[in-house]
Protein backbone atom coordinates (compact mmCIF):
# COMPACT_ATOMS: atom_id res chain seq x y z
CA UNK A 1 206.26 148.30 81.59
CA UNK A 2 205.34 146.86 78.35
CA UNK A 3 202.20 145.45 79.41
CA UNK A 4 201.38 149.07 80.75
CA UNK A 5 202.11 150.77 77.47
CA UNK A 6 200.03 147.99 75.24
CA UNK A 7 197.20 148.47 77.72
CA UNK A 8 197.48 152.76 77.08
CA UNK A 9 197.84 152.16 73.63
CA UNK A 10 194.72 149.94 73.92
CA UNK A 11 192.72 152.51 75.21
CA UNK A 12 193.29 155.26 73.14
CA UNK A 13 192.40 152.80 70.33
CA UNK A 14 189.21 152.65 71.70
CA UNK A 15 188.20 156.04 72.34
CA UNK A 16 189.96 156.91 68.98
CA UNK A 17 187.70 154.16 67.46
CA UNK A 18 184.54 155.34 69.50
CA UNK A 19 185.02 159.30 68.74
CA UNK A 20 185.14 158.43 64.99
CA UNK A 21 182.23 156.97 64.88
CA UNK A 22 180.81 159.60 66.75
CA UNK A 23 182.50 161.92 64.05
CA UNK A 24 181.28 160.25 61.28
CA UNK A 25 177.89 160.70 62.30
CA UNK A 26 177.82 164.14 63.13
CA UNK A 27 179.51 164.90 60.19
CA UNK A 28 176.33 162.99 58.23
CA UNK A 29 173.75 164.77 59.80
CA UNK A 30 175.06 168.09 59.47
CA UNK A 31 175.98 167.76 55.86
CA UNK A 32 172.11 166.71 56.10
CA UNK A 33 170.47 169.78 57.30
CA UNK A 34 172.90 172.00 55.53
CA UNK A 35 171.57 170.44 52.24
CA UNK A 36 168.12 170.25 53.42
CA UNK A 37 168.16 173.70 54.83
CA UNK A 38 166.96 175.67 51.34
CA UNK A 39 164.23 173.39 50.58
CA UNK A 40 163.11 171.36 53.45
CA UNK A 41 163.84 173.62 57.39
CA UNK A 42 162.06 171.01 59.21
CA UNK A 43 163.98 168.50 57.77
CA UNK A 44 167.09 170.19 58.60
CA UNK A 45 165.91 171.53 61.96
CA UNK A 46 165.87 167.25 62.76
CA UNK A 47 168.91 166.45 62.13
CA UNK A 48 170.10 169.25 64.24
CA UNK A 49 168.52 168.24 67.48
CA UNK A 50 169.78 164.87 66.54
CA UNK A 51 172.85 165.94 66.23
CA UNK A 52 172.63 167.53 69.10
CA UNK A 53 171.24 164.92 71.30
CA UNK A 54 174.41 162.84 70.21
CA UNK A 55 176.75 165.43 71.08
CA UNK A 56 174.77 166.12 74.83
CA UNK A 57 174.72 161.94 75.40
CA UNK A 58 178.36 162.01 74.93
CA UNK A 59 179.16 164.50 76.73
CA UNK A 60 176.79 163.35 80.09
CA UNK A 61 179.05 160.11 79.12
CA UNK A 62 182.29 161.31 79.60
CA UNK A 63 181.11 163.57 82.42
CA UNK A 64 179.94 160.93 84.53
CA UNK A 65 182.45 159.47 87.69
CA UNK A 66 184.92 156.92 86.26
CA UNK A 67 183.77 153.51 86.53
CA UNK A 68 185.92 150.57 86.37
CA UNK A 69 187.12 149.23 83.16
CA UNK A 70 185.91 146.12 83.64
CA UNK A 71 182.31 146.99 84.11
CA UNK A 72 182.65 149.59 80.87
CA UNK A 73 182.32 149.12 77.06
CA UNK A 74 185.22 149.30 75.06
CA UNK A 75 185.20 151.39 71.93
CA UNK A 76 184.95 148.42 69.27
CA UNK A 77 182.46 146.93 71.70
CA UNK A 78 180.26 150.41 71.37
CA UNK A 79 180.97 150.27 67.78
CA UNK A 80 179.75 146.42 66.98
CA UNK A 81 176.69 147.38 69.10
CA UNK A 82 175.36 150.33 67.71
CA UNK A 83 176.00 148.91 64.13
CA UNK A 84 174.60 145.35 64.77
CA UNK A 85 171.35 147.29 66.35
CA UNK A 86 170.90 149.90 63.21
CA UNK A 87 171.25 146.76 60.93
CA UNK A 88 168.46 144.42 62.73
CA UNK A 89 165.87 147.31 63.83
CA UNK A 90 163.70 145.17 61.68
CA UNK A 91 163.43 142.32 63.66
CA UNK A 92 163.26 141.37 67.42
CA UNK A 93 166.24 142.20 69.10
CA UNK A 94 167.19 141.14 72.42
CA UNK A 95 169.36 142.02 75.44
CA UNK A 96 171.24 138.64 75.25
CA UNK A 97 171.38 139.50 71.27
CA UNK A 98 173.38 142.74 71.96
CA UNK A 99 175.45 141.24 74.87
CA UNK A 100 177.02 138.23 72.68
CA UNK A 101 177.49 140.69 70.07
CA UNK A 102 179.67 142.68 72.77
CA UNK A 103 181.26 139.52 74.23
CA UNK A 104 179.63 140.14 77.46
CA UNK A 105 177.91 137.93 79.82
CA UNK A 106 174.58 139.26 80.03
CA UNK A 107 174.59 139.50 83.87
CA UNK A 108 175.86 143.26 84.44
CA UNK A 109 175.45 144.02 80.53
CA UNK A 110 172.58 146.23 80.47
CA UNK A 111 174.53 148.22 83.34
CA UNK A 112 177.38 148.70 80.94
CA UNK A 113 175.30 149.32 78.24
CA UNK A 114 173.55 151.98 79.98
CA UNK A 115 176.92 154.11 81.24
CA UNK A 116 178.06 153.36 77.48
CA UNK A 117 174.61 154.78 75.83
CA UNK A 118 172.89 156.99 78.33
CA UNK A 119 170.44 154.42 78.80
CA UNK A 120 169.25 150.95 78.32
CA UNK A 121 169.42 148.87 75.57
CA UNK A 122 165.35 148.24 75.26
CA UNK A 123 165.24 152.68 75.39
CA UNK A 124 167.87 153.08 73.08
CA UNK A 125 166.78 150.76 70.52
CA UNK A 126 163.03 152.22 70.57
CA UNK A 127 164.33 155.59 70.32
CA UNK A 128 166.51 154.19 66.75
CA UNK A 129 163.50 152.57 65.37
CA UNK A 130 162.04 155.94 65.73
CA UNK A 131 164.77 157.85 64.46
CA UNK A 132 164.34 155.63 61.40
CA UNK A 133 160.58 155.86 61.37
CA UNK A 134 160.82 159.63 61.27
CA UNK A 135 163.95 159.72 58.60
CA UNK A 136 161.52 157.49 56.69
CA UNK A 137 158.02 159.37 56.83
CA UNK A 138 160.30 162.46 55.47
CA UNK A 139 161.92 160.47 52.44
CA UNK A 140 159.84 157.71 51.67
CA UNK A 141 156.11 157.46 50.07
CA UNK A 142 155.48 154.33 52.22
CA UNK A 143 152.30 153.66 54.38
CA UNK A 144 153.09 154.18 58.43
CA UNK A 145 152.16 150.41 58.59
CA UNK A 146 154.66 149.58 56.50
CA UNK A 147 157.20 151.74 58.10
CA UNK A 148 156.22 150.63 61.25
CA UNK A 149 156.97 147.01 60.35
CA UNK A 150 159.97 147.71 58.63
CA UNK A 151 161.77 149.44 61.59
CA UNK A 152 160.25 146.64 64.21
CA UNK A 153 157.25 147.69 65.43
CA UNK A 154 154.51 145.04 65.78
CA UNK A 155 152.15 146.86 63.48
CA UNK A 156 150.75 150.33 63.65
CA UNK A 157 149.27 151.16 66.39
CA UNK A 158 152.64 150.48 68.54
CA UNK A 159 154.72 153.34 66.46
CA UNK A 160 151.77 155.58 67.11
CA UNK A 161 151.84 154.81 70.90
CA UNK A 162 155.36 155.39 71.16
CA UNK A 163 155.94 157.77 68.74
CA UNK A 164 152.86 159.95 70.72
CA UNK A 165 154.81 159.18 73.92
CA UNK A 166 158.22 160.54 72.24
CA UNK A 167 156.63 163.39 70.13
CA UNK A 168 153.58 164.56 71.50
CA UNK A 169 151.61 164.03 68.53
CA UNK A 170 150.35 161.30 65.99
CA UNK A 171 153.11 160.29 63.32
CA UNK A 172 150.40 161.09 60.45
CA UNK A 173 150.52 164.82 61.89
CA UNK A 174 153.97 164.86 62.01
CA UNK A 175 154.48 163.66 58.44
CA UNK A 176 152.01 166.26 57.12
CA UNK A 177 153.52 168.78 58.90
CA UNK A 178 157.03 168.13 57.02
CA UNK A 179 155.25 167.32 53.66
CA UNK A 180 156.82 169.53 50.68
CA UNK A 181 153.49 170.97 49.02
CA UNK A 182 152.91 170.23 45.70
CA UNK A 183 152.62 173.21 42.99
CA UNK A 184 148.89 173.73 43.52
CA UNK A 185 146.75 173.36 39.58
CA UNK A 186 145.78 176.94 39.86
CA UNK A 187 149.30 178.41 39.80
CA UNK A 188 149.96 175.49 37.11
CA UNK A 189 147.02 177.07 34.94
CA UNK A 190 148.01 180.68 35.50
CA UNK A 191 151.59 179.60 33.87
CA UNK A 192 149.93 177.91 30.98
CA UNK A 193 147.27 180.66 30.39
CA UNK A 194 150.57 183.13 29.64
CA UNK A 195 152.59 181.96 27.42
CA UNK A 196 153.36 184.87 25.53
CA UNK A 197 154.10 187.20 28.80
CA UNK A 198 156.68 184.26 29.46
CA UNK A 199 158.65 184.68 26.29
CA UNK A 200 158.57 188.75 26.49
């Protein structure tokens, strides 16, 4: 009996571990866009679909037929895994990385990985260096090479290939699209040229 109650208590551990997490991160992007929303839509209008995709992943997760427990990810497993892959996107990262991480032998990992994520660990970690390619375009005055390198793309011309793949369009033309305009040197002269109509 007392092995049955440690192994419930176990559990919801997990899943209490796993859904705060998941909190903490919605919470983070929402408090995003809502600060974002005034001056920067687009901005906020991307961390609402990612927001969104989290919330749809999780719930396809929890939808999907039981499997057994031994085959699954616990919740602290989830949680070293998604923190040890947002803290290495810089470098190579590899399945047998992310399964010692877990403490899982790497022969039905990416299977457990993928009813975990949604998907498997090479997809999910392209679609974070992404994520972190696009959060960085928006905040960040670097070069795309340099972003690319610095979220683990081999150079440039792999984030354009799969960022063209994922969005549709070149990362330059995305980052344009999002750029805040500048107060243009006409409407900067015009508010020089006045300065008594200013102080009336």
């Amino acid at each position: 009996m007392d092995g049955l109650q440690r192994a419930d208590q176990d559990g919801w551990a997990s899943a209490d571990l796993q859904f705060g997490y998941l909190a903490v991160s919605l919470a983070q992007l929402l408090e995003t866009a809502k600060r974002e929303l005034e001056h920067d839509r687009e901005a906020a209008k991307a961390s609402l679909v990612t927001a969104s995709s989290i919330l749809q992943s999780e719930i396809e997760r929890r939808s999907r037929a039981k499997v057994p427990k031994s085959s699954a990810l616990a919740g602290w497993q989830i949680a070293r895994v998604r923190a040890f892959i947002e803290t290495n996107l810089h470098r190579t990262i590899h399945t047998r990385d992310i399964s010692a991480v877990a403490r899982r032998s790497r022969a039905h990992f990416a299977r457990s990985f993928k009813q975990a994520f949604g998907e498997p660990p090479h997809a999910y970690v392209v679609r974070m260096r992404l994520e972190k390619a696009c959060h960085l375009m928006i905040t960040s005055a670097a070069s795309l090479s340099e972003i690319a390198l610095s979220v683990g793309f081999s150079d440039q011309a792999h984030l354009c290939k799969l960022f063209k793949q994922a969005f549709a369009q070149s990362p330059s033309s995305w980052r344009r699209e999002r750029e805040t305009p500048l107060p243009s040197d006409s409407a900067k002269a015009k508010d020089e040229k006045h300065p008594d109509e200013r102080s009336a």
